[in-house]
Protein backbone atom coordinates (compact mmCIF):
# COMPACT_ATOMS: atom_id res chain seq x y z
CA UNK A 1 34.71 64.46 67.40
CA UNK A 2 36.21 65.67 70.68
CA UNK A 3 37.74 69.56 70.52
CA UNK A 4 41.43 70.10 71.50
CA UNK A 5 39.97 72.87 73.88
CA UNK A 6 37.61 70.36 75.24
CA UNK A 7 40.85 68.37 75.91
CA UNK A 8 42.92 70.96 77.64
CA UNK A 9 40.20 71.66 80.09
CA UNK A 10 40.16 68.11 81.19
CA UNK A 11 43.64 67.32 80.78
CA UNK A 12 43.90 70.79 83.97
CA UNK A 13 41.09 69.38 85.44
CA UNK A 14 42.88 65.69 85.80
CA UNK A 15 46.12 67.73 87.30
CA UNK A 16 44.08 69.71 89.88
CA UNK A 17 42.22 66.17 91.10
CA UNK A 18 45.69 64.28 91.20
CA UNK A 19 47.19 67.29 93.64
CA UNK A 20 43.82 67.28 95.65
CA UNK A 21 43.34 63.67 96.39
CA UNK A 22 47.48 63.74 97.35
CA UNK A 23 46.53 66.43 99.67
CA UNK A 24 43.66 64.46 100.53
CA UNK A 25 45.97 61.48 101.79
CA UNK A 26 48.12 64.04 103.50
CA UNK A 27 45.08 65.32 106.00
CA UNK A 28 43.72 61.52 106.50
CA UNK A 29 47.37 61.12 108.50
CA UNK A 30 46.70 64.04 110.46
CA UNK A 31 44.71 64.22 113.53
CA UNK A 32 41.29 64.96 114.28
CA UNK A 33 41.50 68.38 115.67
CA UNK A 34 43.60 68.95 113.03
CA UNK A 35 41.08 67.97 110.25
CA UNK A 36 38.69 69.90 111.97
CA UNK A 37 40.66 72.76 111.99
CA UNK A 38 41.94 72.57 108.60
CA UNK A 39 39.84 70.56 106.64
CA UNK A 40 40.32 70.27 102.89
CA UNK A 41 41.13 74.37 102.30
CA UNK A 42 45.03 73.90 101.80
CA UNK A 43 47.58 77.00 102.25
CA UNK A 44 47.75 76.50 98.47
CA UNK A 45 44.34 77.22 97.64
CA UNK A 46 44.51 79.96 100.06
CA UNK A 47 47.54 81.91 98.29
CA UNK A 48 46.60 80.64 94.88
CA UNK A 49 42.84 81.73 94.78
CA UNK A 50 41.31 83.41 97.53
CA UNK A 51 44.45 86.50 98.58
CA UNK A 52 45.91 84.44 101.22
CA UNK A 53 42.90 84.16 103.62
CA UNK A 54 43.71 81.81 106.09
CA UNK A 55 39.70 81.42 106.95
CA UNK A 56 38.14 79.80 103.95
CA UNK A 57 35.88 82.84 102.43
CA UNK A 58 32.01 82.55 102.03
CA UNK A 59 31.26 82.60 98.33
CA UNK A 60 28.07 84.53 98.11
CA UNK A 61 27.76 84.24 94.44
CA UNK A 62 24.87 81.88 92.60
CA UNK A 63 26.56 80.99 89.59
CA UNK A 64 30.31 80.61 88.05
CA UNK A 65 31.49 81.96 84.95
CA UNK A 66 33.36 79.88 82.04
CA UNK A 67 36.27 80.92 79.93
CA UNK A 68 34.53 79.49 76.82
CA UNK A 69 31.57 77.16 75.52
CA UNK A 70 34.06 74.50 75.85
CA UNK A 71 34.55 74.99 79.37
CA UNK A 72 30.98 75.03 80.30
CA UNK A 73 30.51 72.31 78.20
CA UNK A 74 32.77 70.05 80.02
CA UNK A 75 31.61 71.23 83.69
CA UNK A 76 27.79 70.86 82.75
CA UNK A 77 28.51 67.22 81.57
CA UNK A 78 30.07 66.82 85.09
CA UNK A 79 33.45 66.39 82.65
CA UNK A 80 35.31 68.67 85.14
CA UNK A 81 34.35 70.06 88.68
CA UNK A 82 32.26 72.90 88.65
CA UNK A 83 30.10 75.06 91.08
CA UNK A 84 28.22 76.16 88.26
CA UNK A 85 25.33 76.96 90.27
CA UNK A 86 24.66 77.23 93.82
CA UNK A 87 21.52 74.95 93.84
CA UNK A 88 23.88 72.66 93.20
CA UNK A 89 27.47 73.00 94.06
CA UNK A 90 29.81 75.94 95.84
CA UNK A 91 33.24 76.14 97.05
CA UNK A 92 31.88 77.52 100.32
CA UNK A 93 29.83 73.78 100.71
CA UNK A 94 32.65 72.25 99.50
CA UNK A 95 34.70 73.28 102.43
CA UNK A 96 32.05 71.87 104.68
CA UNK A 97 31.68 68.84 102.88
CA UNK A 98 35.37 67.93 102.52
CA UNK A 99 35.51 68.31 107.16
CA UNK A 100 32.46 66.51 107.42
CA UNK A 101 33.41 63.51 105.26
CA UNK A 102 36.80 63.31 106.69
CA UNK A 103 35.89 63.21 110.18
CA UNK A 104 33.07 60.87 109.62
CA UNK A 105 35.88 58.53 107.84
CA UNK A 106 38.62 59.34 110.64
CA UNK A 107 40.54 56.27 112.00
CA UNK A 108 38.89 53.87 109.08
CA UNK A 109 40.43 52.96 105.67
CA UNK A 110 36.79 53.60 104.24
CA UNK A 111 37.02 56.34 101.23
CA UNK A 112 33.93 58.39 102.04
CA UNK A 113 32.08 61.31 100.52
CA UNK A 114 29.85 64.11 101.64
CA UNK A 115 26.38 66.32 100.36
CA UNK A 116 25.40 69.19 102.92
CA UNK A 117 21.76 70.33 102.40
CA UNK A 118 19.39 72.62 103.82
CA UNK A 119 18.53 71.15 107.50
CA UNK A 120 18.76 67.95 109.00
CA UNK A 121 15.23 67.08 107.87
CA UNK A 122 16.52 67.49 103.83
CA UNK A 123 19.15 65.53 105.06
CA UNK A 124 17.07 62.48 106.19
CA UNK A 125 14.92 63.17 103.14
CA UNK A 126 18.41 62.66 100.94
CA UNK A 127 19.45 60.04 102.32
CA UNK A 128 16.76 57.43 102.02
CA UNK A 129 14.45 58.58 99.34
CA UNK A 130 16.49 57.30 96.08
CA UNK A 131 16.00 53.85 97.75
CA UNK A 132 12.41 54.06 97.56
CA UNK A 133 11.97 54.81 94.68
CA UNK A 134 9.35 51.68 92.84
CA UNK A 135 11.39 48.85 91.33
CA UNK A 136 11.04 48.95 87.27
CA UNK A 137 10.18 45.43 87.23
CA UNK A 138 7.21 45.72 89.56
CA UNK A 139 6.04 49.68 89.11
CA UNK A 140 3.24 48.67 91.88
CA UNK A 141 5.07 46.49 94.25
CA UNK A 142 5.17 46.71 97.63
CA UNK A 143 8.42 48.47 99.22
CA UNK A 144 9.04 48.97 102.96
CA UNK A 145 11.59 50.41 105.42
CA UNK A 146 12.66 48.93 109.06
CA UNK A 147 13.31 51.70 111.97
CA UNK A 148 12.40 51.83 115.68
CA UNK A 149 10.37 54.75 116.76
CA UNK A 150 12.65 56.33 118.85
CA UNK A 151 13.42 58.93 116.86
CA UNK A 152 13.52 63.01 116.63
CA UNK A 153 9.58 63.97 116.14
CA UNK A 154 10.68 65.68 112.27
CA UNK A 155 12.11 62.25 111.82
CA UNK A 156 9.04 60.51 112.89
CA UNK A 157 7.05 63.04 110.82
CA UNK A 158 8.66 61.94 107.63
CA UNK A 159 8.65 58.71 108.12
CA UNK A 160 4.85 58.16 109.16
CA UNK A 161 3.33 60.68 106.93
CA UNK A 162 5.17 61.82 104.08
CA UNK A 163 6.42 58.03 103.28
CA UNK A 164 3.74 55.68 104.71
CA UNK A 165 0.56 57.88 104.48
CA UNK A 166 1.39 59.64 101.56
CA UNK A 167 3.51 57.44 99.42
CA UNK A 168 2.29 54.06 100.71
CA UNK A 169 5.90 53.18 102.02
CA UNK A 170 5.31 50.73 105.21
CA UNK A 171 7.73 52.28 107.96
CA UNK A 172 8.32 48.84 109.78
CA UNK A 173 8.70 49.54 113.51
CA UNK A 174 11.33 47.81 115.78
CA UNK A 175 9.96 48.76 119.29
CA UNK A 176 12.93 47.30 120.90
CA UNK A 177 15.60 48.52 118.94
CA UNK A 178 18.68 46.29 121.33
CA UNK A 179 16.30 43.17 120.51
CA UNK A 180 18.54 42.02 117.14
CA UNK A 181 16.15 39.18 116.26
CA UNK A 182 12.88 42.24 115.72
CA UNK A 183 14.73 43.80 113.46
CA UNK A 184 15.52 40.79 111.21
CA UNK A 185 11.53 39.48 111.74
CA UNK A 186 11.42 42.84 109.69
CA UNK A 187 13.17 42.22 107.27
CA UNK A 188 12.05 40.69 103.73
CA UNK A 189 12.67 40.80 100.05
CA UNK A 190 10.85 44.15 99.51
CA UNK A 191 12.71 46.21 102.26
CA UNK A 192 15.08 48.90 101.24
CA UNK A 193 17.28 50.06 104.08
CA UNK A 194 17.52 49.53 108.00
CA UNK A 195 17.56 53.21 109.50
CA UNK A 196 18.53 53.98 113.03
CA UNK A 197 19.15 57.03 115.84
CA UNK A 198 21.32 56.61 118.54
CA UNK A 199 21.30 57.78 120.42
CA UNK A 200 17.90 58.99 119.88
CA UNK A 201 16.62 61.92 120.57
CA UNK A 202 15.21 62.58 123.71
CA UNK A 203 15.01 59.05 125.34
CA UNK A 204 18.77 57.86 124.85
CA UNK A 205 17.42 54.27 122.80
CA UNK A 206 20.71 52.99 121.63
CA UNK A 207 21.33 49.32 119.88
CA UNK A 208 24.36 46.99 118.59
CA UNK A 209 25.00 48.82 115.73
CA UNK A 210 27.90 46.38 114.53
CA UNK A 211 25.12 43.51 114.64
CA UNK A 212 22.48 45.36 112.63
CA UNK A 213 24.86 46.42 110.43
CA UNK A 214 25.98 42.87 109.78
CA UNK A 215 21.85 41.84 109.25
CA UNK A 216 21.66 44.71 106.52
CA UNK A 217 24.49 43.60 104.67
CA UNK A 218 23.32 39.84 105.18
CA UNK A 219 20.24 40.80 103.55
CA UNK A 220 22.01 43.15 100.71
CA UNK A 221 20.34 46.48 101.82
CA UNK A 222 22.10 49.76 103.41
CA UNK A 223 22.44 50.60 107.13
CA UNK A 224 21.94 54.43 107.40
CA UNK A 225 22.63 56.05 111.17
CA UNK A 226 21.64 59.44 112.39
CA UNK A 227 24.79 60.12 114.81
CA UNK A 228 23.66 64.02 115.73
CA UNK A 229 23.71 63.24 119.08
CA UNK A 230 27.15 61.69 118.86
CA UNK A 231 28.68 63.77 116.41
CA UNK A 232 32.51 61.39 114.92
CA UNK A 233 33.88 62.84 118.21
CA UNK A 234 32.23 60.25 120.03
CA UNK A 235 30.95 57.48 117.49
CA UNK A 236 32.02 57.55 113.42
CA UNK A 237 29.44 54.58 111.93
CA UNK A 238 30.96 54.78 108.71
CA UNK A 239 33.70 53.03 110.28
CA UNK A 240 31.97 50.45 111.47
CA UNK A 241 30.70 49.03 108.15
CA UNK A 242 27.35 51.14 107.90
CA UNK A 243 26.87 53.15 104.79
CA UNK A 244 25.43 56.45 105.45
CA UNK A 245 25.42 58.72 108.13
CA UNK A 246 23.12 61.78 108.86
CA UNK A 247 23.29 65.02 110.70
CA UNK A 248 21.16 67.75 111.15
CA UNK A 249 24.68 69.90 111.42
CA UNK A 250 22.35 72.34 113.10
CA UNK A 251 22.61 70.59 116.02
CA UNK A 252 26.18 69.86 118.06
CA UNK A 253 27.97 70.23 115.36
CA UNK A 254 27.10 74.04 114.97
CA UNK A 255 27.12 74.70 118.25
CA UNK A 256 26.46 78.48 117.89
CA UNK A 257 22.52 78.28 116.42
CA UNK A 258 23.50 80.93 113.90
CA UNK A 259 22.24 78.79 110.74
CA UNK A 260 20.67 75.86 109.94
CA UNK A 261 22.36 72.69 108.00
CA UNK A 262 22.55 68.93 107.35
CA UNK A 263 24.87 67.07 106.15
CA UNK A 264 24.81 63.09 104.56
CA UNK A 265 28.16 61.07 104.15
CA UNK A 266 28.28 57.86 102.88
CA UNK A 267 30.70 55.35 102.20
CA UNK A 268 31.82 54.27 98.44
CA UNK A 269 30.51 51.14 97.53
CA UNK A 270 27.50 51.30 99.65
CA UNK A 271 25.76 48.23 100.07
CA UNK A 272 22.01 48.38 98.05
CA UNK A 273 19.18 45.81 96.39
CA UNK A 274 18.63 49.18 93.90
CA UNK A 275 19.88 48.65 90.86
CA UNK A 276 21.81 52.30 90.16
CA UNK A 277 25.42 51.53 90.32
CA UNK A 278 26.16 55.64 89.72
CA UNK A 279 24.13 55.79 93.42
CA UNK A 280 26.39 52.65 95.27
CA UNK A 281 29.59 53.76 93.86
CA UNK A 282 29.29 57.12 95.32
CA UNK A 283 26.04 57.86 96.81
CA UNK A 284 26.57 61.19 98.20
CA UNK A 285 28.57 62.44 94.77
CA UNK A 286 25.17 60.89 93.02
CA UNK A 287 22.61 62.54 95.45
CA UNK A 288 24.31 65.78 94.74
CA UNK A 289 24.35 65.72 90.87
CA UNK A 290 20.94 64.30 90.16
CA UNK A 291 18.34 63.94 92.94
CA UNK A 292 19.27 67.11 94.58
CA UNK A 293 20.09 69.09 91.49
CA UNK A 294 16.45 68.54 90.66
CA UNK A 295 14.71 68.94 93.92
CA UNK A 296 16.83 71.52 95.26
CA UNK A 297 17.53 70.78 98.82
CA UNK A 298 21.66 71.75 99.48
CA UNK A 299 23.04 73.91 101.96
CA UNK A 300 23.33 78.20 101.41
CA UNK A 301 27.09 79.29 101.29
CA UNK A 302 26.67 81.40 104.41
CA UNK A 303 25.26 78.32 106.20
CA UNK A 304 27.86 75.98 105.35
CA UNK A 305 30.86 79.08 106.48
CA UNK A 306 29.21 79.57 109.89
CA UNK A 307 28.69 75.73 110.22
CA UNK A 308 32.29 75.20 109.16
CA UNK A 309 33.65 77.34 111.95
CA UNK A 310 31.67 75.64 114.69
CA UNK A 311 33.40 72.29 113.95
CA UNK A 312 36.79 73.22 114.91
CA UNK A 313 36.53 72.60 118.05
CA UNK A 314 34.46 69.86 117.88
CA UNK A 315 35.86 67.42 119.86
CA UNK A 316 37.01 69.61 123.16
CA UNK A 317 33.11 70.54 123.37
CA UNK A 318 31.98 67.59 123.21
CA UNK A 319 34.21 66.22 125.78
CA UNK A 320 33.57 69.75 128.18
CA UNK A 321 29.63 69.26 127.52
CA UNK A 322 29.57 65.44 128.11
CA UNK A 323 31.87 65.66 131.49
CA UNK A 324 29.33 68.82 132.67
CA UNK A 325 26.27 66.82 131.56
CA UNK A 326 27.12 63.66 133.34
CA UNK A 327 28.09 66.02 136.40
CA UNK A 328 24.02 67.37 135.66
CA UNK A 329 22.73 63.76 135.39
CA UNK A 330 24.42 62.42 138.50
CA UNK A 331 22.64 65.29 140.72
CA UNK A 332 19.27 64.27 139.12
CA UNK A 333 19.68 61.06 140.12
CA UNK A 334 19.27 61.27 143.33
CA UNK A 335 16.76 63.99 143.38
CA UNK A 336 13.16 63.07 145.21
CA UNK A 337 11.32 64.96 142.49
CA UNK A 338 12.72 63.00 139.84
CA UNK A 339 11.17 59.71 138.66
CA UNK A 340 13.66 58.77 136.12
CA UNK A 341 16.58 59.77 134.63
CA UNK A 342 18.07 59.08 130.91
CA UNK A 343 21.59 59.61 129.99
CA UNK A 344 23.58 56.60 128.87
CA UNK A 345 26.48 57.98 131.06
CA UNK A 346 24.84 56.76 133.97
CA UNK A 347 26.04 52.96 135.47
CA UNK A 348 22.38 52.68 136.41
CA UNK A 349 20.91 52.79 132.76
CA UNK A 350 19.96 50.01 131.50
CA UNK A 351 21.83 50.49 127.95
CA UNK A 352 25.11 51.72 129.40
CA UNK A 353 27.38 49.31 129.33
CA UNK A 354 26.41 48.55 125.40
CA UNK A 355 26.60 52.35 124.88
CA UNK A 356 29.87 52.58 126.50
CA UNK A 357 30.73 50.04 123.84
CA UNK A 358 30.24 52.24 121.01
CA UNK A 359 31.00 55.88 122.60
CA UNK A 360 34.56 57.36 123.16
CA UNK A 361 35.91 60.21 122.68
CA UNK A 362 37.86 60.39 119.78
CA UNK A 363 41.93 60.54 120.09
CA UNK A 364 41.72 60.39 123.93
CA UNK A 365 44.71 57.91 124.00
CA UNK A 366 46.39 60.61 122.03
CA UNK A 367 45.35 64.17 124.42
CA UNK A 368 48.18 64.87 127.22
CA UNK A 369 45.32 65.51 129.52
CA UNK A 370 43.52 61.87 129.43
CA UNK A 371 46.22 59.10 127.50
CA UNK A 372 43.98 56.93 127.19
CA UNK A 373 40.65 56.00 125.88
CA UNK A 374 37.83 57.38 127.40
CA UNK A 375 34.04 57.22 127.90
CA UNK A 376 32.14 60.50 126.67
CA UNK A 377 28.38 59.76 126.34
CA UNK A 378 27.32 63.19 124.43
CA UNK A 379 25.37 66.58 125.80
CA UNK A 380 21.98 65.25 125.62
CA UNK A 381 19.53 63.98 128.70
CA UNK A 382 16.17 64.03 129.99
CA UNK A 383 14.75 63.64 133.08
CA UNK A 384 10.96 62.85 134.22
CA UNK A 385 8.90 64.72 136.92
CA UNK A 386 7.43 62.41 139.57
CA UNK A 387 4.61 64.61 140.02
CA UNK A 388 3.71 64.58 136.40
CA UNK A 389 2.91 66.62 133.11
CA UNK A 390 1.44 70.15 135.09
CA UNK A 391 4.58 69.77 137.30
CA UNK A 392 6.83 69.13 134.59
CA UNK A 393 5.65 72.60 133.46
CA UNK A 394 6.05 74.68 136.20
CA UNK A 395 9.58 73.33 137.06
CA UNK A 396 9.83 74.06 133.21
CA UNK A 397 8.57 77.81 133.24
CA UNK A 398 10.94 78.49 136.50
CA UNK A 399 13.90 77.59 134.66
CA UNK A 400 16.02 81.44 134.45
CA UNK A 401 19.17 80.41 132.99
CA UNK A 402 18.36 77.37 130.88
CA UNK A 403 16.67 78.71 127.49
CA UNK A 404 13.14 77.34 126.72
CA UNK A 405 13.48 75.73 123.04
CA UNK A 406 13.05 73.58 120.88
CA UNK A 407 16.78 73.44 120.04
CA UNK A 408 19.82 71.08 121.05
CA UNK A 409 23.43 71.08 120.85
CA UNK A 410 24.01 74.76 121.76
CA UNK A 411 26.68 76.33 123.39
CA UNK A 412 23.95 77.57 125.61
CA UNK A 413 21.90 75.33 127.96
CA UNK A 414 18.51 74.86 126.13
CA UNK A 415 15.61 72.56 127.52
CA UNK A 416 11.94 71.64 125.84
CA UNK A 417 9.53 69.41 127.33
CA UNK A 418 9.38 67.20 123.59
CA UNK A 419 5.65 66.33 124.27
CA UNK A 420 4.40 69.38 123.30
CA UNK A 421 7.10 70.54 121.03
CA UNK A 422 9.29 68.34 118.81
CA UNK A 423 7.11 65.26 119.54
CA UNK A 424 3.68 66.75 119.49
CA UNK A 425 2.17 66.33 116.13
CA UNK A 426 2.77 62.27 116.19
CA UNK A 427 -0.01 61.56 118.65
CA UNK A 428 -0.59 60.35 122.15
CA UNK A 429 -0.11 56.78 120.47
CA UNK A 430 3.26 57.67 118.21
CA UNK A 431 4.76 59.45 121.87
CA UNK A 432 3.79 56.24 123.26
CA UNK A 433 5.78 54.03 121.39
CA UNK A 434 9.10 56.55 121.29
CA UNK A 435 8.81 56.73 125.06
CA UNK A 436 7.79 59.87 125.39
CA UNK A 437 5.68 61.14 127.94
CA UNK A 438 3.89 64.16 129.33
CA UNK A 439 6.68 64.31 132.52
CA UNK A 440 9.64 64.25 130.54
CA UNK A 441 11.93 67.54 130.39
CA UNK A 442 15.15 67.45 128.05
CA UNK A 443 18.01 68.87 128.62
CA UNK A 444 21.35 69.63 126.33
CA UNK A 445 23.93 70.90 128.51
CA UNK A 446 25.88 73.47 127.08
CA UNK A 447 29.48 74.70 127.81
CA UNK A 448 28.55 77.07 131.02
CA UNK A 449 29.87 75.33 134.18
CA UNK A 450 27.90 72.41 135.64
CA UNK A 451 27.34 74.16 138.81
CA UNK A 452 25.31 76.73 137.48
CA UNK A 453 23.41 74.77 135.50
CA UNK A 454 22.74 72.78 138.36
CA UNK A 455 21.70 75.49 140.49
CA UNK A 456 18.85 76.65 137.96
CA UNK A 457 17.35 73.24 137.91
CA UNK A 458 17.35 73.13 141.94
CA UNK A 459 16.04 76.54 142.10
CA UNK A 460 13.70 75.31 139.44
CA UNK A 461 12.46 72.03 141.12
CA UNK A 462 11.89 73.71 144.56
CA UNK A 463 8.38 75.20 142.86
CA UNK A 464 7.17 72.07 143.48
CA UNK A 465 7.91 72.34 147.41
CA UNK A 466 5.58 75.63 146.96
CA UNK A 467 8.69 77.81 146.67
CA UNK A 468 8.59 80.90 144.37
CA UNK A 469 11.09 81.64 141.99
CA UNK A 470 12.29 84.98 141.81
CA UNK A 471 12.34 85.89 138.00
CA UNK A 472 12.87 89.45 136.71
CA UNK A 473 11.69 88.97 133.43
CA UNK A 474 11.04 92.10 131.04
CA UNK A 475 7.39 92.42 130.11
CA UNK A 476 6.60 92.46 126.26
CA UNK A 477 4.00 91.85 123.89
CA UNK A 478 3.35 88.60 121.98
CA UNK A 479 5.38 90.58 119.20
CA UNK A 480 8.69 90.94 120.53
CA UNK A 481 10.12 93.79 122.15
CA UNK A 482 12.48 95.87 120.89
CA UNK A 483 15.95 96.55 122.90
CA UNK A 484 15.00 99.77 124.08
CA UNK A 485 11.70 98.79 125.60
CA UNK A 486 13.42 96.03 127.29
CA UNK A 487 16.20 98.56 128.80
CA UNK A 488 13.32 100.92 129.53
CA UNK A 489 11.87 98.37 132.10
C-alpha cells in the first residue's frame, strides 16, 4: 500500500521535472555561447535555493538530508531526484552535466544525457564496459571490440591490457581507420561496439565518421567517439547519429589544468545487441545509477565547478587556439629541420579535405566577425625531427616558453615528445602501429600569440645548427624548490 506522504513527495517531484525540462526546451533555442555560459543553473534556482548566486556554488557536502523516511525512501528507489550521496550524484556535477550534454546535443533534435566521472580514462572505462559484459546465454562466449590504434596511450592501455590481456576481450584493430571496408571485415556477430578518436591524439588519424556510424547501426551495435580534441565547438557526433561521446574534460575543455574530469554523453535510444533496455533508453542516466554507483568512478564537486567555468568560453578558444596553431603549423612546414608535419589544417595533409568535412566551428554563420561557416581544425599538432629521436630531444629540452608535459588543451603552450611519455608503456610494436615514433614532438598551442610561440620553437630548432640556447633556469633539487629558493637564485 503506497503512503499519502510517499505521494506528495512525488507528486513535487513531477512539478519540479515538468518546470525543468520547459526550461530545458528554453536553453536548446538559445545559442551556444549562451549554453555555455548559462547552462542548466536558471535565475530561478539561483534566487530560490542557493541566495541569488549568479555562479552556480560548489557543493562540498557528501551526503543530503531527507525530511522523513518517506522522502528517502522515494529518492533511494530513484522515485524522485536525489544527490543522496556524492559517489553518486551532486548538484555541483549536475551543473556540469546539464552544459556538457547540451552542447554535445547543440544544433540536433537528439535528446541526450550526461555522467561526468573522475578523468577521461573512467570515462572511457564507463562508456564501453557495460557492453562487455558476457552474454547470459553463452557465459563463455567469445566477445570482441573494433578500434584503430591511433589512440591516446591511457586509451591504448585499457584497451590492450585491462580488456584483452586481462579480461580476454579481443580489441580488433583497424590500422587504416579512413579504409571503411577494414572496419566492417571486423565486424561479426560477437562484437559489441565500434570505438573511435578523431582526431587522435598525437598523429591527427581522422575517418568518415557518418559511414562508420551507418556500419554500426547496420550491424545493431553502438558507435562511441572520443571528440577531446574537437571539443562540440568544432565537431558534436551525437548529432551525427553516433551514440556516445567521450571526453577527458581535463583536456580543452578545462583549459586551466586546475582539476581533472571526464565526461560521457550519450544519446537516448542508443543503438545496442545487449539486451538491458534501462542501459539503451538512457545510457548515461543508467551508467550513473548502477555501474558507477557500484564502482565508484564520478567526478568530485570541486572538479566539476572549476571544469564548469572553463567551458564558457569554449568556443572563442577554440577558434583563437586553432587560428594560432594553424599560424604554428604553416611555419613548420617549411622548416629544413622538419620531416613532417601533422595538423589536419594543413591543404597538404593527406586527411584534410575529409577533416574539413567534419570540423567547423560552431555558430560561425551566426558571429559578426566571420558570417559564415568556417574551418577550425582544433589546438593540437605534432611535428617530426629530420635528424631523429636524440635531436628531437634537444630541440625538446631548449624549448623556454613552451611547458614540457604530458598535458594538452591548456591555456598555456605545453609540448611532450609521446614516445616516451603518454605512448611509452605500449611498446616499440603498439607505437608502431599508432604512428608514433621516436622524432615526433607534440604540440597544443595555447592562447599566447602565435608569434611567440613561434619564436621559442625557432630559437629551439637552431640547437641543431650547433647554436646554444640561452636558458636562465633556477637550479633545484629533484624535490622541488620552494619559492624562496627560487627568488634567492
Amino acid at each position: 500500500m503506497q503512503r499519502q506522504e510517499d505521494n506528495k513527495y512525488r507528486e513535487a517531484a513531477d512539478r519540479s521535472n515538468q518546470w525543468h525540462q520547459n526550461y530545458l526546451q528554453e536553453m536548446r533555442k538559445c545559442r551556444f555561447d549562451t549554453i555555455a555560459v548559462h547552462g542548466v543553473y536558471s535565475m530561478q534556482e539561483a534566487l530560490d535555493f542557493n541566495q541569488g548566486s549568479i555562479i552556480e556554488p560548489v557543493y562540498m557536502s557528501t551526503s543530503q538530508t531527507y525530511r522523513d523516511s518517506d522522502e528517502m525512501e522515494a529518492a533511494l528507489s530513484y522515485q524522485i531526484p536525489t544527490w543522496c550521496y556524492s559517489r553518486i550524484a551532486n548538484p555541483s556535477m549536475y551543473y556540469l552535466e546539464g552544459v556538457l550534454a547540451l552542447l554535445e546535443g547543440y544544433g540536433s533534435k537528439e535528446e541526450t544525457s550526461c555522467i561526468a566521472t573522475a578523468s577521461g580514462m573512467a570515462a572511457i572505462q564507463t562508456a564501453v564496459d557495460p557492453f562487455l559484459l558476457p552474454n547470459p546465454k553463452d557465459p563463455s562466449g567469445p566477445i570482441n571490440f573494433v578500434a584503430p590504434p591511433q589512440v591516446y596511450g591511457g586509451t591504448f592501455q585499457q584497451f590492450a591490457v585491462r580488456k584483452e590481456k586481462e579480461r580476454n576481450i579481443t580489441w580488433r584493430q583497424v590500422a587504416n581507420s579512413f579504409d571503411i571496408s577494414e572496419w566492417e571485415n571486423n565486424i561479426d556477430q560477437n562484437t559489441r561496439f565500434l570505438y573511435g578518436e578523431m582526431p587522435s591524439n598525437p598523429g591527427q588519424a581522422f575517418f568518415d565518421l557518418k559511414k562508420v556510424i551507418e556500419l554500426a547501426h547496420k550491424h545493431g551495435i553502438p558507435m562511441i567517439v572520443d571528440s577531446t580534441v574537437a571539443t562540440p565547438a568544432l565537431m558534436r557526433p551525437l548529432a551525427l547519429g553516433a551514440d556516445i561521446v567521450v571526453q577527458s574534460v581535463s583536456k580543452t575543455l578545462s583549459t586551466s589544468g586546475f582539476g581533472i574530469a571526464g565526461a560521457v554523453i550519450s544519446r537516448k535510444n542508443l543503438t545496442t545487441n545487449v539486451d538491458n533496455p534501462e542501459m539503451k533508453a538512457d545510457f548515461a542516466m543508467y551508467a550513473k545509477t548502477l555501474p558507477n554507483r557500484d564502482n565508484g568512478p564520478n567526478i568530485s564537486p570541486m572538479n566539476a565547478i572549476l571544469a564548469l567555468n572553463d567551458i564558457r568560453t569554449l568556443r572563442m578558444r577554440v577558434d583563437m587556439q586553432s587560428r594560432s596553431t594553424t599560424a604554428v603549423a604553416n611555419y613548420l612546414s617549411t622548416h629544413k629541420h622538419i620531416e613532417q608535419v601533422d595538423y589536419l589544417g594543413l591543404e597538404s595533409h593527406p586527411l584534410h579535405k575529409l577533416a574539413s568535412e567534419y570540423l567547423w566551428l560552431v555558430d560561425a554563420e551566426h558571429d559578426e566577425l566571420y558570417g559564415q561557416p568556417v574551418n577550425r581544425y582544433g589546438h593540437l599538432m605534432s611535428f617530426r625531427i629530420k635528424e631523429g629521436p636524440q635531436a628531437a630531444r634537444a630541440v625538446f629540452d631548449a624549448f623556454n616558453r613552451i611547458y614540457r608535459a604530458t598535458d594538452l588543451g591548456r591555456i598555456k603552450s605545453v609540448a611532450t615528445i609521446p614516445a616516451i611519455s603518454t605512448h611509452s608503456q605500449q611498446g616499440e610494436e603498439g607505437r608502431k602501429l599508432a604512428d608514433v615514433p621516436a622524432n615526433l614532438i607534440r604540440l597544443c598551442v595555447g592562447a599566447e600569440h602565435p608569434d611567440d610561440i613561434i619564436a621559442d620553437i625557432d630559437r629551439a630548432l637552431a640547437v641543431l645548427d650547433g647554436n646554444k640556447v640561452h636558458f636562465t633556469a633556477p637550479e633545484f633539487s629533484a624535490g622541488g624548490a620552494s619559492s624562496a629558493t627560487l627568488r634567492n637564485k
